[in-house]
C-alpha atoms as a PDB file:
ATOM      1  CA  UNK A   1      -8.886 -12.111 -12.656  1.00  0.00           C
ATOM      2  CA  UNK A   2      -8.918  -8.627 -11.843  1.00  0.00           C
ATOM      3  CA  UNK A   3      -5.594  -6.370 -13.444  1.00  0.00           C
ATOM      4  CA  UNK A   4      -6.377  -3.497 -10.476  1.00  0.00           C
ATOM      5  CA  UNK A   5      -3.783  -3.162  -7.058  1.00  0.00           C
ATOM      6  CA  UNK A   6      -5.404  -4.959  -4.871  1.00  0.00           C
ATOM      7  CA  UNK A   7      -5.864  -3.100  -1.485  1.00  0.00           C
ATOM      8  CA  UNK A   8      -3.727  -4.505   1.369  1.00  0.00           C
ATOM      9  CA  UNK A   9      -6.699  -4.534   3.351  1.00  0.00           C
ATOM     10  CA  UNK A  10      -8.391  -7.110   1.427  1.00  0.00           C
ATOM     11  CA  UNK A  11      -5.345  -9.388   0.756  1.00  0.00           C
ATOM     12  CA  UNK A  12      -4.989  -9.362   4.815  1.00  0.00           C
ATOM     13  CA  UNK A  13      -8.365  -9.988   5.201  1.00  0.00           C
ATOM     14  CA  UNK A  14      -8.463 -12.854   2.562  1.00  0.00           C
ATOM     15  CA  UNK A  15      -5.210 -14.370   3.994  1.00  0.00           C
ATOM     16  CA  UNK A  16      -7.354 -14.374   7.284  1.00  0.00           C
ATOM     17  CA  UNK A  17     -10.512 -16.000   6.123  1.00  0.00           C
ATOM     18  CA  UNK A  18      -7.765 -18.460   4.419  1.00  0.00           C
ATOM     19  CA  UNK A  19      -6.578 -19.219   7.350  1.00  0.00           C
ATOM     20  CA  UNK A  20      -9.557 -19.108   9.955  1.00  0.00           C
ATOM     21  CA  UNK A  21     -11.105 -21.727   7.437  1.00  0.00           C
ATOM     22  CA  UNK A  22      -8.102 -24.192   6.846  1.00  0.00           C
ATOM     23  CA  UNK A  23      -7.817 -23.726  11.008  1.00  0.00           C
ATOM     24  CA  UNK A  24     -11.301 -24.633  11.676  1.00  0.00           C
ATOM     25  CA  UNK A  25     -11.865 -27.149   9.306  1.00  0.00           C
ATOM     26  CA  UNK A  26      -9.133 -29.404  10.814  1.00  0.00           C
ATOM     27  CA  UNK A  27      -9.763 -28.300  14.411  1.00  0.00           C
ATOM     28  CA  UNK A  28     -13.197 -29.572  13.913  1.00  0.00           C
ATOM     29  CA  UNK A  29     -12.305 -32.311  11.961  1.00  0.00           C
ATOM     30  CA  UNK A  30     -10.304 -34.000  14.659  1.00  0.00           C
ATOM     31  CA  UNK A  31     -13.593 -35.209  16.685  1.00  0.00           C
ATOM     32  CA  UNK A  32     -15.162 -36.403  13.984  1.00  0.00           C
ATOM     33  CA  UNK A  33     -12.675 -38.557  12.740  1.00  0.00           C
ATOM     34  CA  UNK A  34     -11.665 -39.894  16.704  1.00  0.00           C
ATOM     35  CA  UNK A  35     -15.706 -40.342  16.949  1.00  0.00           C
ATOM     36  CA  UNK A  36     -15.822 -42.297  13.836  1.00  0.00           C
ATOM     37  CA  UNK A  37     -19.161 -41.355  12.885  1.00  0.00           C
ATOM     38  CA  UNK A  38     -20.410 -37.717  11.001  1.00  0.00           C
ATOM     39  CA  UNK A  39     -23.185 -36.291  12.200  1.00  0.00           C
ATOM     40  CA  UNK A  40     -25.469 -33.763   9.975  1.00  0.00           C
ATOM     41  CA  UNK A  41     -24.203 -30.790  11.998  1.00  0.00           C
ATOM     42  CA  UNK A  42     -20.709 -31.572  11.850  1.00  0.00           C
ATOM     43  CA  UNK A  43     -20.999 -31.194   7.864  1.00  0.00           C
ATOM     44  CA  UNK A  44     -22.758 -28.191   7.989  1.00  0.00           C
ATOM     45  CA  UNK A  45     -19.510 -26.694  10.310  1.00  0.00           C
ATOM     46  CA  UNK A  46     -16.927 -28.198   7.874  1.00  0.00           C
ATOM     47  CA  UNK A  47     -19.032 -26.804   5.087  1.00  0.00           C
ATOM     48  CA  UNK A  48     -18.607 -23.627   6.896  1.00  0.00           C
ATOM     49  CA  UNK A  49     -14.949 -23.764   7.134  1.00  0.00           C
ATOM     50  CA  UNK A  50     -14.770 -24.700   3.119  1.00  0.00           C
ATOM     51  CA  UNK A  51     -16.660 -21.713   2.384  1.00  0.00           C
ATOM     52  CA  UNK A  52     -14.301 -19.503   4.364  1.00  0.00           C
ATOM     53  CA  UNK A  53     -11.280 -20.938   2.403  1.00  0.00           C
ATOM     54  CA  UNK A  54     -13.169 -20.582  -0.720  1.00  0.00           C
ATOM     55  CA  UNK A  55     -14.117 -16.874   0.049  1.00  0.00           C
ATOM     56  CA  UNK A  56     -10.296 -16.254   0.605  1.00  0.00           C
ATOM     57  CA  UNK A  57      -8.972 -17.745  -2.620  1.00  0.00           C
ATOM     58  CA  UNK A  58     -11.218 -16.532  -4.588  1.00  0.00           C
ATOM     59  CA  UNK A  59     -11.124 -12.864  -2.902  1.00  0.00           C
ATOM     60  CA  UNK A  60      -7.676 -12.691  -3.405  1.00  0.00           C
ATOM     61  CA  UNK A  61      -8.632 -13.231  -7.293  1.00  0.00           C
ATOM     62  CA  UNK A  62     -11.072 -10.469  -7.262  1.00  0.00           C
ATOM     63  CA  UNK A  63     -14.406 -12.072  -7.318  1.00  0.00           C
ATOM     64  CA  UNK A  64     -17.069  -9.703  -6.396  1.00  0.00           C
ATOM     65  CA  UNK A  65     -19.419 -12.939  -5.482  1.00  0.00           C
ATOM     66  CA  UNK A  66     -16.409 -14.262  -3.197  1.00  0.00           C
ATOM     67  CA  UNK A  67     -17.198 -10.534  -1.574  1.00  0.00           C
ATOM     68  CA  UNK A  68     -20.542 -11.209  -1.503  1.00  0.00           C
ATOM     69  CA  UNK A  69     -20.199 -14.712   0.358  1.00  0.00           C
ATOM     70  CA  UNK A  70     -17.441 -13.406   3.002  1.00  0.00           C
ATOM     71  CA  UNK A  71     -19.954 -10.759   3.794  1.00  0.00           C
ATOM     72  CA  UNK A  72     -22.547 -13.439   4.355  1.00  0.00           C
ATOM     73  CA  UNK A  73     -20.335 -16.008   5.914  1.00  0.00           C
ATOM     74  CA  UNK A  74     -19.561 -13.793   9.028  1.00  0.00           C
ATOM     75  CA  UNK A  75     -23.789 -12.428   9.287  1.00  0.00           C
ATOM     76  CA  UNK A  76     -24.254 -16.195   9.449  1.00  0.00           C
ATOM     77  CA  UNK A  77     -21.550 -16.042  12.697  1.00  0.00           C
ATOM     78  CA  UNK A  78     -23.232 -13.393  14.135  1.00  0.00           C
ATOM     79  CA  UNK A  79     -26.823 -15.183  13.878  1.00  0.00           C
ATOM     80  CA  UNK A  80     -25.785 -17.971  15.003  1.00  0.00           C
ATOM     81  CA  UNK A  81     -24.106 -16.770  18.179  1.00  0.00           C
ATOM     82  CA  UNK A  82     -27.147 -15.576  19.459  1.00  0.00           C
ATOM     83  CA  UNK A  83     -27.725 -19.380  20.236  1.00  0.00           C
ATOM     84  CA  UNK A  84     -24.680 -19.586  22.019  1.00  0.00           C
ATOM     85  CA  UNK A  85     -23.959 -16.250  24.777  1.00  0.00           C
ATOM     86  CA  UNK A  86     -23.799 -12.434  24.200  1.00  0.00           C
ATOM     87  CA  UNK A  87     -20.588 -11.973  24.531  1.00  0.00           C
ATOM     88  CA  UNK A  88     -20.176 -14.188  21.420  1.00  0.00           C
ATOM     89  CA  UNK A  89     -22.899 -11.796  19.534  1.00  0.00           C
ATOM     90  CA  UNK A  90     -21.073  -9.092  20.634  1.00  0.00           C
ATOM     91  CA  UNK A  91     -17.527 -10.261  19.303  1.00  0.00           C
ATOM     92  CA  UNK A  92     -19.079 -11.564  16.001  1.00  0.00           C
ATOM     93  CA  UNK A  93     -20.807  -8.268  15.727  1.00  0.00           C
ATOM     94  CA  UNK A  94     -17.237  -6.420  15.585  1.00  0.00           C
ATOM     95  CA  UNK A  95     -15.615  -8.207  13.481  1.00  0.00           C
ATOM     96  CA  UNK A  96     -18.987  -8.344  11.079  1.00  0.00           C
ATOM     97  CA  UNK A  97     -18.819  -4.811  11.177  1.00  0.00           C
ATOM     98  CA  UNK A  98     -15.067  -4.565  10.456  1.00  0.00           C
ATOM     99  CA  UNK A  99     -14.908  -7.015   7.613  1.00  0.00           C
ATOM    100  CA  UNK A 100     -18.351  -4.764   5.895  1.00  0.00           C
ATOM    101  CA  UNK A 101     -16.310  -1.816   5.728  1.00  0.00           C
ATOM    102  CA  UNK A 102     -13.130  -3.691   4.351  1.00  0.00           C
ATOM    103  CA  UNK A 103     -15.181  -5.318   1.879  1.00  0.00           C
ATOM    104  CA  UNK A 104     -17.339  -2.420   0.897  1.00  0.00           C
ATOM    105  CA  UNK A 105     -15.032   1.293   1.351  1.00  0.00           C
ATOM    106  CA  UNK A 106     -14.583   2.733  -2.256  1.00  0.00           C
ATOM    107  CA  UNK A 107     -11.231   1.319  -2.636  1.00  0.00           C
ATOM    108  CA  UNK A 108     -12.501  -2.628  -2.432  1.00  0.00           C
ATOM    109  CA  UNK A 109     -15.810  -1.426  -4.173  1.00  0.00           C
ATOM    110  CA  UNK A 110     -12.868  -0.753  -7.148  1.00  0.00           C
ATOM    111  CA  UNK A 111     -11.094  -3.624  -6.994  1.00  0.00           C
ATOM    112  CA  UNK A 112     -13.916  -5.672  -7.280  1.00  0.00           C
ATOM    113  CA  UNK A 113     -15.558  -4.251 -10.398  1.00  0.00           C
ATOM    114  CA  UNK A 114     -16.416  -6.543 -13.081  1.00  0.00           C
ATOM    115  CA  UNK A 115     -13.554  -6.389 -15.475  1.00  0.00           C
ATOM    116  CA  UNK A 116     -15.333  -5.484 -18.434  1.00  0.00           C
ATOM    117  CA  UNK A 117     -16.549  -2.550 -16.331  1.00  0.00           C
ATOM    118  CA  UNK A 118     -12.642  -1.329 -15.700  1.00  0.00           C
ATOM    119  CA  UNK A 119     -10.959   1.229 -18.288  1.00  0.00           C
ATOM    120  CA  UNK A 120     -13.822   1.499 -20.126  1.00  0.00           C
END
């Protein structure tokens, strides 16, 4: 674990991706288990969902590859919205945009440094 302040930013932003994936992954779960059957794409969104709460435990913890995966998780969003309507693009493009610079400003770029790399 990381022994630097974590920025605010990033514990908000983990506390959100916490959130967005516990949110989703029952909100989606609900059909599945009324349907009684799983079909391949409704793993892939629960899969989804797991990563996000995964990305903000681990954040919170300091892991540069939880960074890494957040960062990746919402490009994913945006890609896949362009299946869906621009207006969704365009939302998922914001908040893509947002969560690079939380992730990547010089503070974060700090707080995420290997720990080996930090005081020494």
């Amino acid at each position: 674990m990381n022994t630097r302040k974590r920025p605010v930013s990033i514990t908000v932003l983990a506390c959100v991706y916490f959130a967005v994936g516990c949110v989703g992954f029952f909100y989606h779960l609900r059909p599945i288990l009324a349907a009684r059957a799983v079909h391949s794409d409704d793993f892939l969104v629960e899969l989804s969902e797991v990563a996000a709460v995964v990305c903000g435990l681990f954040l919170l913890r300091g892991e540069n590859w939880a960074r890494w995966l957040a960062f990746v998780w919402m490009a994913f969003h945006v890609a896949i919205s362009f299946f869906d309507s621009l207006e969704k693009v365009a939302v998922h493009a914001v908040f893509f945009a947002l969560i690079a610079y939380l992730l990547f400003r010089a503070e974060a770029r700090a707080y995420f440094l290997p720990r080996e790399k930090i005081g020494g």
